[in-house]
C-alpha atoms as a PDB file:
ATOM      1  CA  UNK A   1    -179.866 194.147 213.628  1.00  0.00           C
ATOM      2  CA  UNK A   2    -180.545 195.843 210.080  1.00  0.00           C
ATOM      3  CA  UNK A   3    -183.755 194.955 208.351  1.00  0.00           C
ATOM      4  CA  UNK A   4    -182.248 193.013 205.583  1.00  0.00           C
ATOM      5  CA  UNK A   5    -181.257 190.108 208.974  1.00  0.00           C
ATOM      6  CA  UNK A   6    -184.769 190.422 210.169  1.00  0.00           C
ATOM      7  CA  UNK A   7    -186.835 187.331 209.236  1.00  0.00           C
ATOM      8  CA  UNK A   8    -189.838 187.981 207.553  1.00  0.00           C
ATOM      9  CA  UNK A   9    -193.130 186.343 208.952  1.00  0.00           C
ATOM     10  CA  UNK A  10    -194.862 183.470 206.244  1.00  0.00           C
ATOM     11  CA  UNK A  11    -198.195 184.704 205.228  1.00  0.00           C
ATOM     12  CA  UNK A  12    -201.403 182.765 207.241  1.00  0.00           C
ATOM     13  CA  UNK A  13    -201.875 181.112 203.370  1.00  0.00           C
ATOM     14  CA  UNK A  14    -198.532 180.209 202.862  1.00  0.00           C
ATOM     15  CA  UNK A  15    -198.209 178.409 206.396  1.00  0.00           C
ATOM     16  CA  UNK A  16    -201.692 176.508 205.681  1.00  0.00           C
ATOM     17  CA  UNK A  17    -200.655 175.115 202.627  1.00  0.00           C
ATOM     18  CA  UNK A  18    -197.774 173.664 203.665  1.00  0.00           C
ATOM     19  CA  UNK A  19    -197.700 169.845 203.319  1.00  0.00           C
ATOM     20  CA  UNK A  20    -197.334 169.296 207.325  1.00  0.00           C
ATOM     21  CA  UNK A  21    -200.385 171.477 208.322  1.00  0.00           C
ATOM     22  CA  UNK A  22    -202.928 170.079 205.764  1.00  0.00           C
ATOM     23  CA  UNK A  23    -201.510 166.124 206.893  1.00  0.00           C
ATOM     24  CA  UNK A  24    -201.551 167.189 210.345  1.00  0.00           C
ATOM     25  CA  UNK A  25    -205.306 169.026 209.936  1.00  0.00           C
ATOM     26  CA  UNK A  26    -206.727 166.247 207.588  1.00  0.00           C
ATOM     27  CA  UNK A  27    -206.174 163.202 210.298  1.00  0.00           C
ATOM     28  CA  UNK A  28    -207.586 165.581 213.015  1.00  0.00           C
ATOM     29  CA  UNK A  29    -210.258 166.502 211.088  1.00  0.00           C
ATOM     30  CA  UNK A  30    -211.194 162.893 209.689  1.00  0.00           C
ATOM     31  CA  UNK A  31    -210.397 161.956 213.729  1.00  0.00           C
ATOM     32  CA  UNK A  32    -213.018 164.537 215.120  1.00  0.00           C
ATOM     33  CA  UNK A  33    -214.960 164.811 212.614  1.00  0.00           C
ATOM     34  CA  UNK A  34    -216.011 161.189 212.411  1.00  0.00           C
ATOM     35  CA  UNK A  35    -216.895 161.353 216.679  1.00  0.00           C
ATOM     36  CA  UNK A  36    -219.000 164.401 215.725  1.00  0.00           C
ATOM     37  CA  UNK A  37    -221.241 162.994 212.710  1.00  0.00           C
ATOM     38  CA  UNK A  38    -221.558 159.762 214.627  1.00  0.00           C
ATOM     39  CA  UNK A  39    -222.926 162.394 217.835  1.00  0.00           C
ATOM     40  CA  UNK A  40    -224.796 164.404 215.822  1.00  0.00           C
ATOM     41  CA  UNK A  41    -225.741 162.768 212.938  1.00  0.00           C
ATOM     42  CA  UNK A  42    -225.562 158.499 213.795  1.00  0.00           C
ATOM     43  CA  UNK A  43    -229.158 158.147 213.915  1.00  0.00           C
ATOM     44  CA  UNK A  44    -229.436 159.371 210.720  1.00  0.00           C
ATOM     45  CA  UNK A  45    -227.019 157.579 209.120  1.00  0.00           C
ATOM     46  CA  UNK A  46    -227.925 154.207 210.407  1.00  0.00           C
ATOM     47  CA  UNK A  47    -231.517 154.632 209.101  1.00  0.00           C
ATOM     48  CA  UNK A  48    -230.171 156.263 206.044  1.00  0.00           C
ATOM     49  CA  UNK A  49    -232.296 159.126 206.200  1.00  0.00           C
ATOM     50  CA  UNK A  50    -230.150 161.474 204.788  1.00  0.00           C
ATOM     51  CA  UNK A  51    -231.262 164.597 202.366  1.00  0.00           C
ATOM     52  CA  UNK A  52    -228.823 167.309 201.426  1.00  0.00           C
ATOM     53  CA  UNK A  53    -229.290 169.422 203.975  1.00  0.00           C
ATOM     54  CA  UNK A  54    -227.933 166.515 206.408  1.00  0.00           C
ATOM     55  CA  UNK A  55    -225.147 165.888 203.891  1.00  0.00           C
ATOM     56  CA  UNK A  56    -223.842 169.732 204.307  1.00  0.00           C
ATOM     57  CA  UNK A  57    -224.064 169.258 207.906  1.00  0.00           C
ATOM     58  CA  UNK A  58    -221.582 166.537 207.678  1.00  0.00           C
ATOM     59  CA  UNK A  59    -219.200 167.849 206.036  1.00  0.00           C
ATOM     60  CA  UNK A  60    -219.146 170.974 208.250  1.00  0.00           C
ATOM     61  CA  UNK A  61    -218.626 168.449 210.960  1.00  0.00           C
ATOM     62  CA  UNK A  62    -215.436 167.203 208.831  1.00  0.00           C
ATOM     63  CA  UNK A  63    -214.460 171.269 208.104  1.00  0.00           C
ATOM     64  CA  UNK A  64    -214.627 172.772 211.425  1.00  0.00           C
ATOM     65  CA  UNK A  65    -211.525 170.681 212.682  1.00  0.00           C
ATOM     66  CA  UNK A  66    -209.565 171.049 209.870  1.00  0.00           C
ATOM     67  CA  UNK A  67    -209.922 175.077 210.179  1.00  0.00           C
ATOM     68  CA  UNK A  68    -209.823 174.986 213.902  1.00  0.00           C
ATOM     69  CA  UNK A  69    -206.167 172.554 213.596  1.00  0.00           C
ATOM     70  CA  UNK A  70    -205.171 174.856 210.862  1.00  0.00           C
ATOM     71  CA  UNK A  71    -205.484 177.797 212.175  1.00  0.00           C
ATOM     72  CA  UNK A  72    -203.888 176.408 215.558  1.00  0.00           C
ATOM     73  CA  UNK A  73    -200.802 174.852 213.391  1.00  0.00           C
ATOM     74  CA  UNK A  74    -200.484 178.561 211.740  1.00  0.00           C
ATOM     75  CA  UNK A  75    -200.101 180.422 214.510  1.00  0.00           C
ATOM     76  CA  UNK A  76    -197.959 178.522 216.269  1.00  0.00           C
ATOM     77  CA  UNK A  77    -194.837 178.192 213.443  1.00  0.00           C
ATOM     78  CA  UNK A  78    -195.202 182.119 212.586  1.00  0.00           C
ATOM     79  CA  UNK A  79    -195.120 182.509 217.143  1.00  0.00           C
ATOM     80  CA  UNK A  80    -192.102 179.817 216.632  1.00  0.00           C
ATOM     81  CA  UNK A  81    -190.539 181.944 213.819  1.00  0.00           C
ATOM     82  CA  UNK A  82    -190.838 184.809 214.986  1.00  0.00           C
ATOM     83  CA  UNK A  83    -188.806 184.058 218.625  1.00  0.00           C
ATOM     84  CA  UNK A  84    -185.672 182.695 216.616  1.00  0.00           C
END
């Protein structure tokens, strides 16, 4: 095999912003992160006590899935692409 038939591995970035991963990490996220903020943060949000520091807690709840999924979904098509 010469190195012109070798396939060449996507970059992390270009495998995380493909259509499929951010669908597939958005409903995880949104999924998760809804169970988590209702966890961690229900109380709060059924008195309505919320300031801004509870607001950027939420939506770290929301972010941590979609990274986690992402990074998951990335390494998983480069593993896939690079056994063919």
């Amino acid at each position: 095999m010469s190195k012109s038939d070798k396939i060449t591995t996507p970059t992390f970035r270009a495998v995380a912003t493909e259509r499929s991963v951010v669908v597939r990490a958005a409903r995880i996220a949104l999924v998760v992160g809804i169970v988590l903020a209702g966890i961690n943060h229900g109380h709060r949000l059924i008195s309505s006590e919320i300031d801004g520091a509870t607001l950027a807690r939420i939506c770290l709840t929301f972010l941590v899935p979609y990274c986690v999924s992402t990074y998951s979904s990335v390494l998983a098509v480069r593993d896939r692409m690079q056994r063919v």
